[in-house]
PDB file of N, CA and C in Angstrom:
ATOM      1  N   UNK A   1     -30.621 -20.440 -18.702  1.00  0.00           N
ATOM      2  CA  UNK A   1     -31.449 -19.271 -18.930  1.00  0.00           C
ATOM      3  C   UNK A   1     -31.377 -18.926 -20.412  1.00  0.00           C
ATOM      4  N   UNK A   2     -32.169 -18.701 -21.007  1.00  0.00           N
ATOM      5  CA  UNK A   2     -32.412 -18.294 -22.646  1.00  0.00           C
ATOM      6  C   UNK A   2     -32.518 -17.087 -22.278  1.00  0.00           C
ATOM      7  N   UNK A   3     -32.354 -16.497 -23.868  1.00  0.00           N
ATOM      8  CA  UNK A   3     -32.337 -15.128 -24.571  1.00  0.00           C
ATOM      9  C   UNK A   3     -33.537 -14.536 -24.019  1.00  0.00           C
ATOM     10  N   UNK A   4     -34.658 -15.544 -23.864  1.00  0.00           N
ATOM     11  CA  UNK A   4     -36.306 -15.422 -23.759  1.00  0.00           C
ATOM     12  C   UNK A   4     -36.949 -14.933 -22.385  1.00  0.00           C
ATOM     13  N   UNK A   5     -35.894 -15.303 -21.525  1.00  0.00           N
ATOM     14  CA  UNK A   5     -36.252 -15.691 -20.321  1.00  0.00           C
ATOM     15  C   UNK A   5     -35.846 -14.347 -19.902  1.00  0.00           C
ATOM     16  N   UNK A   6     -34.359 -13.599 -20.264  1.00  0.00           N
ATOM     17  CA  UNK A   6     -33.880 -12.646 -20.038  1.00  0.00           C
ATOM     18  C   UNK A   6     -34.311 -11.651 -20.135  1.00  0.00           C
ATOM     19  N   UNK A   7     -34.777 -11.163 -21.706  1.00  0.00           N
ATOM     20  CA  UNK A   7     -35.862 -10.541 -22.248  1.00  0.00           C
ATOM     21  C   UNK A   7     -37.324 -10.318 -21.254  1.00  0.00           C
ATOM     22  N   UNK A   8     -37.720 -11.547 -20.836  1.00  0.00           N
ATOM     23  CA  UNK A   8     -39.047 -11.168 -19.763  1.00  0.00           C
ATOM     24  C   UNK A   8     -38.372 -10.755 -18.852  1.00  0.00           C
ATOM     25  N   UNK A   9     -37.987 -10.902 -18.021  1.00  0.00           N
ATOM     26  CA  UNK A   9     -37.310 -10.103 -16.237  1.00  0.00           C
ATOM     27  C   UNK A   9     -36.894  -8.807 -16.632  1.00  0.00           C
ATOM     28  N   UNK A  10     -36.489  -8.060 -17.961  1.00  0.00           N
ATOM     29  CA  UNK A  10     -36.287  -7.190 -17.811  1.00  0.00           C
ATOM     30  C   UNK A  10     -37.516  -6.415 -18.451  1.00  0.00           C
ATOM     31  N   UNK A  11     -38.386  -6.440 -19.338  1.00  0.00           N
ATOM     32  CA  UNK A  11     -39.516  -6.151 -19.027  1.00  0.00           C
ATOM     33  C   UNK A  11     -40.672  -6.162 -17.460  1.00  0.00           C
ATOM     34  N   UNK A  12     -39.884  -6.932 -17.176  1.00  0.00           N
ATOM     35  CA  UNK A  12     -40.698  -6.686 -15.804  1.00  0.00           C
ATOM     36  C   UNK A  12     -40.250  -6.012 -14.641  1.00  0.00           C
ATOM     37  N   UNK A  13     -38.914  -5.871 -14.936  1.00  0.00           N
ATOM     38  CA  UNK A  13     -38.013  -4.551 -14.275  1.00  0.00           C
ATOM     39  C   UNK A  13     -36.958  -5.589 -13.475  1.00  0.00           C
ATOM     40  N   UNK A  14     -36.693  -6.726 -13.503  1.00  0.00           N
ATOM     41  CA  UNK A  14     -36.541  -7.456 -12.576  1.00  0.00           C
ATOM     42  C   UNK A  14     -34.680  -7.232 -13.434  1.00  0.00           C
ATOM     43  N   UNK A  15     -33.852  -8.245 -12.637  1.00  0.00           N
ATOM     44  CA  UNK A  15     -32.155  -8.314 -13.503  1.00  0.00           C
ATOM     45  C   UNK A  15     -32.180  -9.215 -13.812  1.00  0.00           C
ATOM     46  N   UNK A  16     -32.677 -10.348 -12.642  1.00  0.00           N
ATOM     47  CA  UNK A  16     -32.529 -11.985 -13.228  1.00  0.00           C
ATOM     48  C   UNK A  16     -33.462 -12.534 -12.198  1.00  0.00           C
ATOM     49  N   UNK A  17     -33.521 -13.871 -11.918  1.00  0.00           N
ATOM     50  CA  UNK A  17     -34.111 -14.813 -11.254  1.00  0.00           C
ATOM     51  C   UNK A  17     -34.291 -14.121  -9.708  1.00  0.00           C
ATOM     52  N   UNK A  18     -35.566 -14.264  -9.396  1.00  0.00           N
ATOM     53  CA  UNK A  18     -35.545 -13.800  -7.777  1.00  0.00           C
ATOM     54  C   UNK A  18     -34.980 -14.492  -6.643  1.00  0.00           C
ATOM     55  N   UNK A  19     -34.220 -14.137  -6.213  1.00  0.00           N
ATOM     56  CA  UNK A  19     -33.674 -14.939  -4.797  1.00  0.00           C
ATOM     57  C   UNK A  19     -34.352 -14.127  -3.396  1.00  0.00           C
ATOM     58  N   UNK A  20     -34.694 -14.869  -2.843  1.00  0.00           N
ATOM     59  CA  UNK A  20     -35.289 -14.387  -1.792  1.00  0.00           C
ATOM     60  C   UNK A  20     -33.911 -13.945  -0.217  1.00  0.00           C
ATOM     61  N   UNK A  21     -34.129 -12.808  -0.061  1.00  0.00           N
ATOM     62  CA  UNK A  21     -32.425 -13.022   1.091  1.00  0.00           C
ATOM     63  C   UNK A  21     -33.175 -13.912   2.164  1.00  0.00           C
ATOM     64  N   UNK A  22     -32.345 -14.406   3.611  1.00  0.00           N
ATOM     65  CA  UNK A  22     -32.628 -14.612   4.223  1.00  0.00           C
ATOM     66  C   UNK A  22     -33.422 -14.063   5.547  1.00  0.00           C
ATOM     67  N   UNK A  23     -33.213 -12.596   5.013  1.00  0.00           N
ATOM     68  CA  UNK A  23     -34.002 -11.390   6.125  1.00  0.00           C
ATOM     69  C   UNK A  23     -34.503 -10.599   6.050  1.00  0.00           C
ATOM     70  N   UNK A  24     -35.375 -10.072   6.215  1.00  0.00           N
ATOM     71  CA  UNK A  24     -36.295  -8.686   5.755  1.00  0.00           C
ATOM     72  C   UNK A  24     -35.880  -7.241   6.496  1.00  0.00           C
ATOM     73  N   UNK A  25     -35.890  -6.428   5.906  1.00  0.00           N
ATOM     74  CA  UNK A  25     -35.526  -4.845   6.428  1.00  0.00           C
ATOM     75  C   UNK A  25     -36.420  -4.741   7.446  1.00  0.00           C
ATOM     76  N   UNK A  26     -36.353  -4.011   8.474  1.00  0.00           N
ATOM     77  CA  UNK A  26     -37.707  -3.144   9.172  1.00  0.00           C
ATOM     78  C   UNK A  26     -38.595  -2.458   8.591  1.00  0.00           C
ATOM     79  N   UNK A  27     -39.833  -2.693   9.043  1.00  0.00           N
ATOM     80  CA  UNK A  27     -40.870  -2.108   7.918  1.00  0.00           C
ATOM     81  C   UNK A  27     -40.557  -0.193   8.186  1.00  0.00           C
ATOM     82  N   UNK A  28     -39.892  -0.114   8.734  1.00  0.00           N
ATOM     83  CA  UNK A  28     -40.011   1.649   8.770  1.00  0.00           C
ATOM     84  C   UNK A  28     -39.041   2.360   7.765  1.00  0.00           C
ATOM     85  N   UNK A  29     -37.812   0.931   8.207  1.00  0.00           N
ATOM     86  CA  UNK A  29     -36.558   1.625   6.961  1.00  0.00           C
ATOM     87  C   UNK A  29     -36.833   0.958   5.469  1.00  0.00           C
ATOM     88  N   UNK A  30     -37.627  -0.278   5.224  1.00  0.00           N
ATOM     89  CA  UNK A  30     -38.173  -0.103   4.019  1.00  0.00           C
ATOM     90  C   UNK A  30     -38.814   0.761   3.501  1.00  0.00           C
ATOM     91  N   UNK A  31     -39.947   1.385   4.020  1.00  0.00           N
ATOM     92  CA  UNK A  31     -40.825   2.294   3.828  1.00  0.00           C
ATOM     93  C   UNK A  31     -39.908   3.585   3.498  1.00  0.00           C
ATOM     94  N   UNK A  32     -39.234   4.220   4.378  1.00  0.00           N
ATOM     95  CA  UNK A  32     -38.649   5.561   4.210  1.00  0.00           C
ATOM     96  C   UNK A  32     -37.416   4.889   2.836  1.00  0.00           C
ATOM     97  N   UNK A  33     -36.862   4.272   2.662  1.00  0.00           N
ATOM     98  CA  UNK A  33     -35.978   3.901   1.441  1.00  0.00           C
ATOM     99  C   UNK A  33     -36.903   3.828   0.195  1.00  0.00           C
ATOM    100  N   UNK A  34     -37.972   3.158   0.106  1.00  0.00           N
ATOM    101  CA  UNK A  34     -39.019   3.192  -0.613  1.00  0.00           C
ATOM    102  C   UNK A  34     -39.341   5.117  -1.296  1.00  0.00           C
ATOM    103  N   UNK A  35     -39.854   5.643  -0.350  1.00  0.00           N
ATOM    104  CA  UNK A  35     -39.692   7.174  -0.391  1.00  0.00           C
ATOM    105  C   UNK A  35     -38.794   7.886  -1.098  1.00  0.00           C
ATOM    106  N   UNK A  36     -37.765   7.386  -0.762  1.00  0.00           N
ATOM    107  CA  UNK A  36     -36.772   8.310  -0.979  1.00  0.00           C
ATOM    108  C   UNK A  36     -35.724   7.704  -2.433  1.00  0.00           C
ATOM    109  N   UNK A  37     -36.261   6.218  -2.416  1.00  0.00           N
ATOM    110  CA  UNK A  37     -35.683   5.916  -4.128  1.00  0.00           C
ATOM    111  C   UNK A  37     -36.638   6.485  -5.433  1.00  0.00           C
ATOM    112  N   UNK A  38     -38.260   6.761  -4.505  1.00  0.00           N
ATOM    113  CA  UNK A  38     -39.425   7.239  -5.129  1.00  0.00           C
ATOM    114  C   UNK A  38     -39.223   8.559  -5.991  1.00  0.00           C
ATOM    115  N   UNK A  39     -39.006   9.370  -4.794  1.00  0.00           N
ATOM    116  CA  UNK A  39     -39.073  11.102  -4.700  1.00  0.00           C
ATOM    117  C   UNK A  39     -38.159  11.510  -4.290  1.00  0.00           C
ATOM    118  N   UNK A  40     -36.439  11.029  -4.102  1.00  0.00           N
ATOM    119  CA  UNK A  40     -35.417  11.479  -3.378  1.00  0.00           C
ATOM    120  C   UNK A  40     -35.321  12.343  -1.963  1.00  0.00           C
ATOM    121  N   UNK A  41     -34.135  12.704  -1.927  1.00  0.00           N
ATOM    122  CA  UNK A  41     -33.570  13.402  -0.879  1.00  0.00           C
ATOM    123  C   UNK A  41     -34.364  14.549  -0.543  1.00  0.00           C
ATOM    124  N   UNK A  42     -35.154  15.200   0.674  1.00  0.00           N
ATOM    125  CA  UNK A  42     -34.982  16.122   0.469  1.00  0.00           C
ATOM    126  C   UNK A  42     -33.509  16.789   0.981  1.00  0.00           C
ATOM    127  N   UNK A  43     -33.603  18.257  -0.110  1.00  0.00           N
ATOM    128  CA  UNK A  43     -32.172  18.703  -0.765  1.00  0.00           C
ATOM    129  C   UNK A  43     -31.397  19.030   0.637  1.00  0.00           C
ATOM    130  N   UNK A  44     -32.403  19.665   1.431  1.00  0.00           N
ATOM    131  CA  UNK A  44     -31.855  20.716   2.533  1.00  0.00           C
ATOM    132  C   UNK A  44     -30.871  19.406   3.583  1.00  0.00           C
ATOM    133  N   UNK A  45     -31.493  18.312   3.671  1.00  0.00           N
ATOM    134  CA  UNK A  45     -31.241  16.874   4.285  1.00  0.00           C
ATOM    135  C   UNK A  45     -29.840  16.412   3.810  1.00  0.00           C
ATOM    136  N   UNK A  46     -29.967  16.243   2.855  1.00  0.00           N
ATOM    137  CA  UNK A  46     -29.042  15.654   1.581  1.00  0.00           C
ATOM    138  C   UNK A  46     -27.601  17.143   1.645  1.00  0.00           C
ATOM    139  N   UNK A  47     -27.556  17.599   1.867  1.00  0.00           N
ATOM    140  CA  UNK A  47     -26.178  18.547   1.806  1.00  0.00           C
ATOM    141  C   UNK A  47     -26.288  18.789   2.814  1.00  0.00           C
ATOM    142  N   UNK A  48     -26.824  18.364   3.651  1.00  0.00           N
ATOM    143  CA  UNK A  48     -26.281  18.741   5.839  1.00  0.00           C
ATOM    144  C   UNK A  48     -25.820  17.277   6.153  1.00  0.00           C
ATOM    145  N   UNK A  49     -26.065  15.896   5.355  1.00  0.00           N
ATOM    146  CA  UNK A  49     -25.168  14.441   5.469  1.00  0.00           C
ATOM    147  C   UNK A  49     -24.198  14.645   4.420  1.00  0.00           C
ATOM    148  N   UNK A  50     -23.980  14.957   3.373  1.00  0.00           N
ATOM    149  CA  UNK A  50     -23.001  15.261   2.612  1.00  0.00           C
ATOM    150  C   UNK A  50     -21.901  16.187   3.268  1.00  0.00           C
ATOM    151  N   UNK A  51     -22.659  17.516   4.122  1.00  0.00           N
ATOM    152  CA  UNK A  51     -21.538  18.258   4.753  1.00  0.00           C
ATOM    153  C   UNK A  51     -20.486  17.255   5.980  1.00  0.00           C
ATOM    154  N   UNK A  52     -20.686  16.817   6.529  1.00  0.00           N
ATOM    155  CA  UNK A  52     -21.024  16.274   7.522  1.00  0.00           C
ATOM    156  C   UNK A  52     -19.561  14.488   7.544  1.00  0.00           C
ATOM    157  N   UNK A  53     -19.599  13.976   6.267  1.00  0.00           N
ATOM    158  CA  UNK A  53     -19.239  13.203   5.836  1.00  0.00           C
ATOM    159  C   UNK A  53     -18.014  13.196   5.422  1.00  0.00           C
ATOM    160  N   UNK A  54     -16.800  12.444   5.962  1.00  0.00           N
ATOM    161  CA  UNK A  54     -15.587  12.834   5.289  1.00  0.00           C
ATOM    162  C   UNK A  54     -15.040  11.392   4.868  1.00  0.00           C
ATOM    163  N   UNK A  55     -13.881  11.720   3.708  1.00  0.00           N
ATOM    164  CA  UNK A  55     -13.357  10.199   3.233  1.00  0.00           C
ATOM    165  C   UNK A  55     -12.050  10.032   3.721  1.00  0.00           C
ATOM    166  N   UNK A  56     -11.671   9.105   4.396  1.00  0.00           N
ATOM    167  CA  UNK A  56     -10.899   8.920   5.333  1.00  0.00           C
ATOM    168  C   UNK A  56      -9.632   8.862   4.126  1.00  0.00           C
ATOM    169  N   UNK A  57      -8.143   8.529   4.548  1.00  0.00           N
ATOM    170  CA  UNK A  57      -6.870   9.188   3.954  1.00  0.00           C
ATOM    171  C   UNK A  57      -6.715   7.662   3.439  1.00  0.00           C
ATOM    172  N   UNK A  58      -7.486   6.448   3.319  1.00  0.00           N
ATOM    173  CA  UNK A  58      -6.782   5.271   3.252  1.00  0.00           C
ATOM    174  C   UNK A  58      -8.762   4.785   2.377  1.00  0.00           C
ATOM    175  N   UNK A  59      -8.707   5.978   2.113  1.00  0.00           N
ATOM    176  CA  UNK A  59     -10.009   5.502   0.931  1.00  0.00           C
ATOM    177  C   UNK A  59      -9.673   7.024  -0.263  1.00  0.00           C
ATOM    178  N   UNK A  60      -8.931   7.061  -0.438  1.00  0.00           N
ATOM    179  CA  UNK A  60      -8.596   7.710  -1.708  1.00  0.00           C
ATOM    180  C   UNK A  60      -9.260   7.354  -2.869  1.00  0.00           C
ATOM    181  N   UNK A  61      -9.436   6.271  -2.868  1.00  0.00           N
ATOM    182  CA  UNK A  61     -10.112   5.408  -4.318  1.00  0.00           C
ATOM    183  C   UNK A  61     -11.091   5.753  -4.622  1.00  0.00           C
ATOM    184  N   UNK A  62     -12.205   6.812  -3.742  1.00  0.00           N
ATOM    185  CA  UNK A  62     -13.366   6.620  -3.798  1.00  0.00           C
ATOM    186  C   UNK A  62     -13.819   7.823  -4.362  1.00  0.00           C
ATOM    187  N   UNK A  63     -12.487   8.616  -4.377  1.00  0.00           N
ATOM    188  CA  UNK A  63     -12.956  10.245  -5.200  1.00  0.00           C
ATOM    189  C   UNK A  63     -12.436  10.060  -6.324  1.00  0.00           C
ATOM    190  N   UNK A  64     -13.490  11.285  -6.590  1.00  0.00           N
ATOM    191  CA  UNK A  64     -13.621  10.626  -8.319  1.00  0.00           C
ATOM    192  C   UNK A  64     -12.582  11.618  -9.041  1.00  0.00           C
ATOM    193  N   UNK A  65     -11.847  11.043 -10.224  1.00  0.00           N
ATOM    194  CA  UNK A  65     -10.683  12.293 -10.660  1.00  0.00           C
ATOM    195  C   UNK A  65     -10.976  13.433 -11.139  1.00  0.00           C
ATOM    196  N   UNK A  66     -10.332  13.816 -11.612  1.00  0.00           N
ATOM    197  CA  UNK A  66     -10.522  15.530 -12.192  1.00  0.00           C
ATOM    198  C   UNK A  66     -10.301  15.004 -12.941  1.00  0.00           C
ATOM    199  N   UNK A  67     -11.403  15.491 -14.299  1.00  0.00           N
ATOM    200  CA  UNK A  67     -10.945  15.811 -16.017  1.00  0.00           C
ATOM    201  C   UNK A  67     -10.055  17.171 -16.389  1.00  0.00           C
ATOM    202  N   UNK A  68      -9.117  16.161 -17.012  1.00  0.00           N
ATOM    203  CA  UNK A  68      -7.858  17.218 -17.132  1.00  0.00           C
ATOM    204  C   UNK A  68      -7.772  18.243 -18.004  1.00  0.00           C
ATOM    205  N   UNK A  69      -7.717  19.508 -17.636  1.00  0.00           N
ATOM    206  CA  UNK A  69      -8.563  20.666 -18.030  1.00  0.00           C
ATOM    207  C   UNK A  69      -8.081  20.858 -19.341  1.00  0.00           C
ATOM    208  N   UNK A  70      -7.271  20.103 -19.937  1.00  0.00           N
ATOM    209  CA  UNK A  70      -6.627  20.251 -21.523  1.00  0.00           C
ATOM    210  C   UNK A  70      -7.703  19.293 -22.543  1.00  0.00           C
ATOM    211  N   UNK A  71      -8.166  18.107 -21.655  1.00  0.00           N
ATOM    212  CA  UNK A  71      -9.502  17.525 -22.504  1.00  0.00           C
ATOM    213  C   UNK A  71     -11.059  18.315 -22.116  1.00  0.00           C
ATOM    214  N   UNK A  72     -10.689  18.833 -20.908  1.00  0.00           N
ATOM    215  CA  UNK A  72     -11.875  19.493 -20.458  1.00  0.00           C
ATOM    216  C   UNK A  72     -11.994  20.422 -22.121  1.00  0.00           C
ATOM    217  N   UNK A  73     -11.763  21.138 -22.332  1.00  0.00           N
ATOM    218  CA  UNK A  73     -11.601  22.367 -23.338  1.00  0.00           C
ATOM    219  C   UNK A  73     -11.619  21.841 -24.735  1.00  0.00           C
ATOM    220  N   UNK A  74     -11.617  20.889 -24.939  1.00  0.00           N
ATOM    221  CA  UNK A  74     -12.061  20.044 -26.129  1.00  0.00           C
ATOM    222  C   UNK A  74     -13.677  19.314 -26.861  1.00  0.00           C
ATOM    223  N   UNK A  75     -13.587  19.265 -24.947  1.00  0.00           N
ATOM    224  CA  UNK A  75     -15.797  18.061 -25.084  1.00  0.00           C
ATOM    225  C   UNK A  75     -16.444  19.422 -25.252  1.00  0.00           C
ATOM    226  N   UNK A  76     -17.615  19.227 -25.607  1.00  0.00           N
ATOM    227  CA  UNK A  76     -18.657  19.418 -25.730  1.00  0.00           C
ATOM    228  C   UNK A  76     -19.251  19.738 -24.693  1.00  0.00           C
ATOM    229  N   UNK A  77     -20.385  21.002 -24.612  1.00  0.00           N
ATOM    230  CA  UNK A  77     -20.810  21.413 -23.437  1.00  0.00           C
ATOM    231  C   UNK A  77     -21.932  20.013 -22.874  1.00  0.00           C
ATOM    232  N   UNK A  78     -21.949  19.592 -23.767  1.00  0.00           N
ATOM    233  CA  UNK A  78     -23.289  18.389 -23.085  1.00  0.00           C
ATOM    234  C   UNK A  78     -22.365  17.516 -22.434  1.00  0.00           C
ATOM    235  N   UNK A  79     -21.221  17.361 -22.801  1.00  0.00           N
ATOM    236  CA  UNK A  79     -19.828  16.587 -22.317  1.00  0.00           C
ATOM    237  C   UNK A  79     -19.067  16.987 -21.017  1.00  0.00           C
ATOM    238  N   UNK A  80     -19.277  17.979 -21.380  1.00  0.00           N
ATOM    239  CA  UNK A  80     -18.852  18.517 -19.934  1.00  0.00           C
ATOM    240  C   UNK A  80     -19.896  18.067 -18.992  1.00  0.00           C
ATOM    241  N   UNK A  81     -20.920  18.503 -18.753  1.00  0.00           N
ATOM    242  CA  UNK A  81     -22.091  18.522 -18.052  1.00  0.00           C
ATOM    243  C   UNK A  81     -22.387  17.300 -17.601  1.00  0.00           C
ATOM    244  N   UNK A  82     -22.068  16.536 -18.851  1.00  0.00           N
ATOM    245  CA  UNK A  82     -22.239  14.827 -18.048  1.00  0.00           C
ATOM    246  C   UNK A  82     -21.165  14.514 -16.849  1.00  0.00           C
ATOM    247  N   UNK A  83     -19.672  14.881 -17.697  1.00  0.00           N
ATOM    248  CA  UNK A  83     -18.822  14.049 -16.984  1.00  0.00           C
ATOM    249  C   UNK A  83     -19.183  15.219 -15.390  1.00  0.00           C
ATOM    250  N   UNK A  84     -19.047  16.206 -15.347  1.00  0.00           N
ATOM    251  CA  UNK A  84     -19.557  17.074 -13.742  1.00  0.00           C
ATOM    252  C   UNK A  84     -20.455  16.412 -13.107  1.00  0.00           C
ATOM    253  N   UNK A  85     -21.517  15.566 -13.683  1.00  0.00           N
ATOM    254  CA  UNK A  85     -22.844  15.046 -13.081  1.00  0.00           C
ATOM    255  C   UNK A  85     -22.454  13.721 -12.985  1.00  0.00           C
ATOM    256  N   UNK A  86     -21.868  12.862 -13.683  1.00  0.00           N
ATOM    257  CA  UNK A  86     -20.939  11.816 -13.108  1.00  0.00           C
ATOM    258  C   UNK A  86     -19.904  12.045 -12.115  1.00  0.00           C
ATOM    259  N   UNK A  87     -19.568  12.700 -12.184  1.00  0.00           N
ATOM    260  CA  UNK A  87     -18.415  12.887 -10.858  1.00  0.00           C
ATOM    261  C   UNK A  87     -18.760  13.202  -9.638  1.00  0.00           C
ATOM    262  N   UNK A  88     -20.274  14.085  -9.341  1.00  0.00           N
ATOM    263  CA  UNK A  88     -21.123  14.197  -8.470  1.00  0.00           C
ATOM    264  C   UNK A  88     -21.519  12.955  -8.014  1.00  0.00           C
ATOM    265  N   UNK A  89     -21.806  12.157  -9.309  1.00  0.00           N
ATOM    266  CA  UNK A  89     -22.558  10.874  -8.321  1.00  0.00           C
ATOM    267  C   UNK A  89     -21.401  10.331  -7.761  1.00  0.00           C
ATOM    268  N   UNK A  90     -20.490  10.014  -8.126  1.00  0.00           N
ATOM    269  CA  UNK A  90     -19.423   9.087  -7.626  1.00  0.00           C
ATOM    270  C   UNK A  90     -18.753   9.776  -6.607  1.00  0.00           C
ATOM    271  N   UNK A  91     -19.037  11.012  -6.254  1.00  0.00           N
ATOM    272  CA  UNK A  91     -18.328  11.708  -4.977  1.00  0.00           C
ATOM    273  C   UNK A  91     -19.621  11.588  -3.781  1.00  0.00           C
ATOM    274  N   UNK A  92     -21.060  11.306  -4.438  1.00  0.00           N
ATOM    275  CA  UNK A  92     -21.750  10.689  -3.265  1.00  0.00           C
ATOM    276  C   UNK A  92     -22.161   9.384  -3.053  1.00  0.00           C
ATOM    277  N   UNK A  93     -20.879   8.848  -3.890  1.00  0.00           N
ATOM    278  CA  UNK A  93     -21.673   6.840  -3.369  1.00  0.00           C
ATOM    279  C   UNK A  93     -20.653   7.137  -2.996  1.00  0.00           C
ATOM    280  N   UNK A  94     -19.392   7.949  -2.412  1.00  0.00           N
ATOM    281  CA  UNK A  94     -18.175   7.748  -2.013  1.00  0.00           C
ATOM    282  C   UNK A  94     -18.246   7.978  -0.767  1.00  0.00           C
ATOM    283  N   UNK A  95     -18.877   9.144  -0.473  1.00  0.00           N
ATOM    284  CA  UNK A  95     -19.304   9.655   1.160  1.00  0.00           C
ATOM    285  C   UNK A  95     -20.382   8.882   1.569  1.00  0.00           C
ATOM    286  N   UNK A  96     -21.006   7.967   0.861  1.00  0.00           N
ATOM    287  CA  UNK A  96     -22.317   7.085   1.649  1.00  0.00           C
ATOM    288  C   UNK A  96     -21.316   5.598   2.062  1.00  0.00           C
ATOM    289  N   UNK A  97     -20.220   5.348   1.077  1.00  0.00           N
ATOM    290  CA  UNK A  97     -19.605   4.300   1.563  1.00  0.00           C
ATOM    291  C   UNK A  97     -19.155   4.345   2.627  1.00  0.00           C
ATOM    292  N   UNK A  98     -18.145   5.664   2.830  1.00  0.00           N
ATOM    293  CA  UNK A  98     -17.577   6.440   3.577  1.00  0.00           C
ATOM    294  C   UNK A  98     -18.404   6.208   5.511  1.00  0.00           C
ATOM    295  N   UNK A  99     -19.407   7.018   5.005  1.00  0.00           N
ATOM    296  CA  UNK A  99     -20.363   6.963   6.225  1.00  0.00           C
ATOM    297  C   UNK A  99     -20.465   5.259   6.375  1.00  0.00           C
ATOM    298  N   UNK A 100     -21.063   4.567   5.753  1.00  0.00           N
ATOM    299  CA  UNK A 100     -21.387   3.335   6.364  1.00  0.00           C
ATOM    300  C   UNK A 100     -20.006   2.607   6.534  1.00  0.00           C
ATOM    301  N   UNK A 101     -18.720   2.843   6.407  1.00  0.00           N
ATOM    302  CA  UNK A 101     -17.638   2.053   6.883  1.00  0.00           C
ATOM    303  C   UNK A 101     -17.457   2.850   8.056  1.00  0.00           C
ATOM    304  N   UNK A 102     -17.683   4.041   8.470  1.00  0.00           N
ATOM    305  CA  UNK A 102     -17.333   4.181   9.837  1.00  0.00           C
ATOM    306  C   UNK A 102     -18.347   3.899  10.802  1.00  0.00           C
ATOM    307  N   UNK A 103     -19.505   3.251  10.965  1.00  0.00           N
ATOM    308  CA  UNK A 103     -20.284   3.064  11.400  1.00  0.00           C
ATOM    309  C   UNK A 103     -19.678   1.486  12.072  1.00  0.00           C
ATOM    310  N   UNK A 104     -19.137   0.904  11.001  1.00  0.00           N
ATOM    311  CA  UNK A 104     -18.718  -0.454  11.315  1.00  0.00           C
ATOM    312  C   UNK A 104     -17.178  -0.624  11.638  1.00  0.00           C
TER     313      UNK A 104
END
């Protein structure tokens, strides 16, 4: 793969070379995933599965740490704000992992 090649796929939104999987989603849960990577959650939805969701005692790993309030008081309010909005996301890919390992 060249520099060249790389350069196009990501202009085209792509990461790398297409692999095709071996199976296709259901057209209903494509469609609604489609939706909802579109136009997201709605909110009211999205914090009644978040409530709802717990991280079991042997997935610790998956919450995200506390910034320690002695560097907290140092960043920058845009700094702050990020790392809070990073820690949000990573406390909900934690409860979506969460949910889909107890499923299985």
């Amino acid at each position: 793969m060249t520099r060249r090649s790389i350069r196009t796929y990501r202009k085209c939104g792509e990461t790398g070379p297409s692999t095709a999987a071996p199976y296709q989603f259901r057209s209903t849960l494509s469609a609604s995933w489609k939706r909802i990577c579109g136009q997201g959650l709605d909110p009211a939805k999205k914090s009644t599965l978040l409530k709802d969701v717990v991280i079991p005692s042997n997935g610790e790993f998956l919450i995200p740490p506390k910034l320690n309030p002695i560097v907290r008081t140092i960043l920058s309010g845009s700094n702050q704000t990020r790392d809070d909005s990073r820690c949000a996301a990573q406390a909900q890919l934690g409860q979506g992992l969460s949910f889909l390992g107890k499923k299985h």
